[in-house]
C-alpha atoms as a PDB file:
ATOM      1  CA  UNK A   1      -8.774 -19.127   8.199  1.00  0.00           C
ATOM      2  CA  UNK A   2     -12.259 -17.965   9.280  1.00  0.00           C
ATOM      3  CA  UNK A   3     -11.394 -19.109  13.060  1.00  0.00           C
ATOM      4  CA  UNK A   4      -8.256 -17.246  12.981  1.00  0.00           C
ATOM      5  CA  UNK A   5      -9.840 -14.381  12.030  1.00  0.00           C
ATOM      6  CA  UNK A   6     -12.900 -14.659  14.128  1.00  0.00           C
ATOM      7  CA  UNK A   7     -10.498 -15.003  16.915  1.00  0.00           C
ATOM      8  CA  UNK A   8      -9.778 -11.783  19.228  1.00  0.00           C
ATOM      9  CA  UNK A   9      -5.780 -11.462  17.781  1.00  0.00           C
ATOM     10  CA  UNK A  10      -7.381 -11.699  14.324  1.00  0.00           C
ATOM     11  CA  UNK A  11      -9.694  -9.238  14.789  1.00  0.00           C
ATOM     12  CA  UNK A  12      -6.798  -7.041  16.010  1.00  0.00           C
ATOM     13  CA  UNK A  13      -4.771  -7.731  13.239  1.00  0.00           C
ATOM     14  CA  UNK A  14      -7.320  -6.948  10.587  1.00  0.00           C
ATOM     15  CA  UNK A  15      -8.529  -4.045  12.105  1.00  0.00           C
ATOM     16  CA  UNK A  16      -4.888  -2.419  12.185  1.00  0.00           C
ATOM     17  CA  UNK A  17      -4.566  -3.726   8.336  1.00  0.00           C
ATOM     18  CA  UNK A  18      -7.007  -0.935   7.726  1.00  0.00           C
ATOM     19  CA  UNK A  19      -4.653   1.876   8.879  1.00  0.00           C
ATOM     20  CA  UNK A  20      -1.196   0.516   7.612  1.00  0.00           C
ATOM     21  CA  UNK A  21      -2.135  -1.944   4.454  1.00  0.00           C
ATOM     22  CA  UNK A  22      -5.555  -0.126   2.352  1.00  0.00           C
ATOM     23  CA  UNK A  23      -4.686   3.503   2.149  1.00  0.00           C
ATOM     24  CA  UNK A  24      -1.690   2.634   0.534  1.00  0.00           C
ATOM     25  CA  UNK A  25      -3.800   1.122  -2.327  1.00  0.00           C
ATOM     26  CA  UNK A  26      -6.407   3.492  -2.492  1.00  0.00           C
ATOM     27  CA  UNK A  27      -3.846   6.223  -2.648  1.00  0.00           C
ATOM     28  CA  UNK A  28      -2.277   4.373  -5.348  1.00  0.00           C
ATOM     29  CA  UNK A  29      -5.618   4.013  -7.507  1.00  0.00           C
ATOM     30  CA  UNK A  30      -7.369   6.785  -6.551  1.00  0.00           C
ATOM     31  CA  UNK A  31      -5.193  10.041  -6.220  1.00  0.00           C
ATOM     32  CA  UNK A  32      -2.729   8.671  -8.539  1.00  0.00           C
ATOM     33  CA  UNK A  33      -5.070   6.991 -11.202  1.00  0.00           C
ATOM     34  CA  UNK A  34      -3.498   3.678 -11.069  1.00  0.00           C
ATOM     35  CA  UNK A  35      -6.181   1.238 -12.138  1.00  0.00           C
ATOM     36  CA  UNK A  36      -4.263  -0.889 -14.478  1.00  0.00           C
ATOM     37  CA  UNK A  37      -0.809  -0.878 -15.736  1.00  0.00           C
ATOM     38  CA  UNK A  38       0.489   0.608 -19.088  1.00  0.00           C
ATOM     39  CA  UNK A  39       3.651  -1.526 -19.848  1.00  0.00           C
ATOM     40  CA  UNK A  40       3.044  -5.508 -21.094  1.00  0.00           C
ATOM     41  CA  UNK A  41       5.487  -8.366 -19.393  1.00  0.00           C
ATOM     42  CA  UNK A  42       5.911  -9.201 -15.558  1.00  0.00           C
ATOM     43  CA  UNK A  43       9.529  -7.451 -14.993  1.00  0.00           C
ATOM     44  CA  UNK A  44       8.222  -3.852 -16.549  1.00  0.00           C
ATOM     45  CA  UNK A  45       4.911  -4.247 -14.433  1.00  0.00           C
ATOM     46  CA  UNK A  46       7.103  -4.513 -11.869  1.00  0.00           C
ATOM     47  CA  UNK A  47       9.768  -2.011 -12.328  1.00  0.00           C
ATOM     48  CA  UNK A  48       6.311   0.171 -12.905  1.00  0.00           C
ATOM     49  CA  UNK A  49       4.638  -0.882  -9.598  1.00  0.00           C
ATOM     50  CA  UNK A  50       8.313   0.205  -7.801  1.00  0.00           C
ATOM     51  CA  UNK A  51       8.202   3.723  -9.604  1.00  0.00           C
ATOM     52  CA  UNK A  52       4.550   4.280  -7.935  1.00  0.00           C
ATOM     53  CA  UNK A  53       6.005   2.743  -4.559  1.00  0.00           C
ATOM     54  CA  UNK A  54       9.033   4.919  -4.768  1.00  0.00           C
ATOM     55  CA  UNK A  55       6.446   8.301  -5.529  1.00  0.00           C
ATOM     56  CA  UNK A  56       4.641   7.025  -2.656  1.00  0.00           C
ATOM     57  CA  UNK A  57       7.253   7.156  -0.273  1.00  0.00           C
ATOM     58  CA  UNK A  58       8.963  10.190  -1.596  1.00  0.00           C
ATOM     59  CA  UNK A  59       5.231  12.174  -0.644  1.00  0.00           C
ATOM     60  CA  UNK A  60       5.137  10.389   2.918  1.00  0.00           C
ATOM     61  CA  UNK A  61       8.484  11.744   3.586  1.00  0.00           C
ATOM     62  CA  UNK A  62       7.599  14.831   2.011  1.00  0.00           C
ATOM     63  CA  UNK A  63       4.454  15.455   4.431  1.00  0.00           C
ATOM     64  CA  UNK A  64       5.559  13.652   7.332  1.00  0.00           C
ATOM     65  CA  UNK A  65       9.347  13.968   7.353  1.00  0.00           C
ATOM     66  CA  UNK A  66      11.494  11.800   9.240  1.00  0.00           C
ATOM     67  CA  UNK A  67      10.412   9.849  12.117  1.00  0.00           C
ATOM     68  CA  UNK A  68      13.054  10.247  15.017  1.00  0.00           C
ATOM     69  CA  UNK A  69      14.167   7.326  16.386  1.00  0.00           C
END
């Protein structure tokens, strides 16, 4: 994995992870205070996890608006 990463796609790839994949998650746990979750059991952790997703999404479209295509 370390040669794949080490390699000039990898580094690519990882350095565009920093724009699409990590301020997801430190929106998530910063501005909305999600450091652990407050229901017990894998399906209402998940149903939980969707509900900050959905919030997410509903602020991107919010401030961004709709990407024409």
């Amino acid at each position: 994995m370390k040669h794949r990463v080490d390699s000039d796609r990898g580094k690519a790839i990882y350095g565009h992870r920093l724009s699409v994949v990590e301020p997801v998650f430190g929106n998530m746990g910063f501005n909305k205070r999600l450091s652990r979750f407050s229901l017990r059991g894998k399906a209402k952790v998940q149903g939980q996890w969707q509900l900050y997703c959905m919030v997410h999404n509903i602020e991107k479209l919010k401030n961004y608006g709709r990407l024409s295509s």
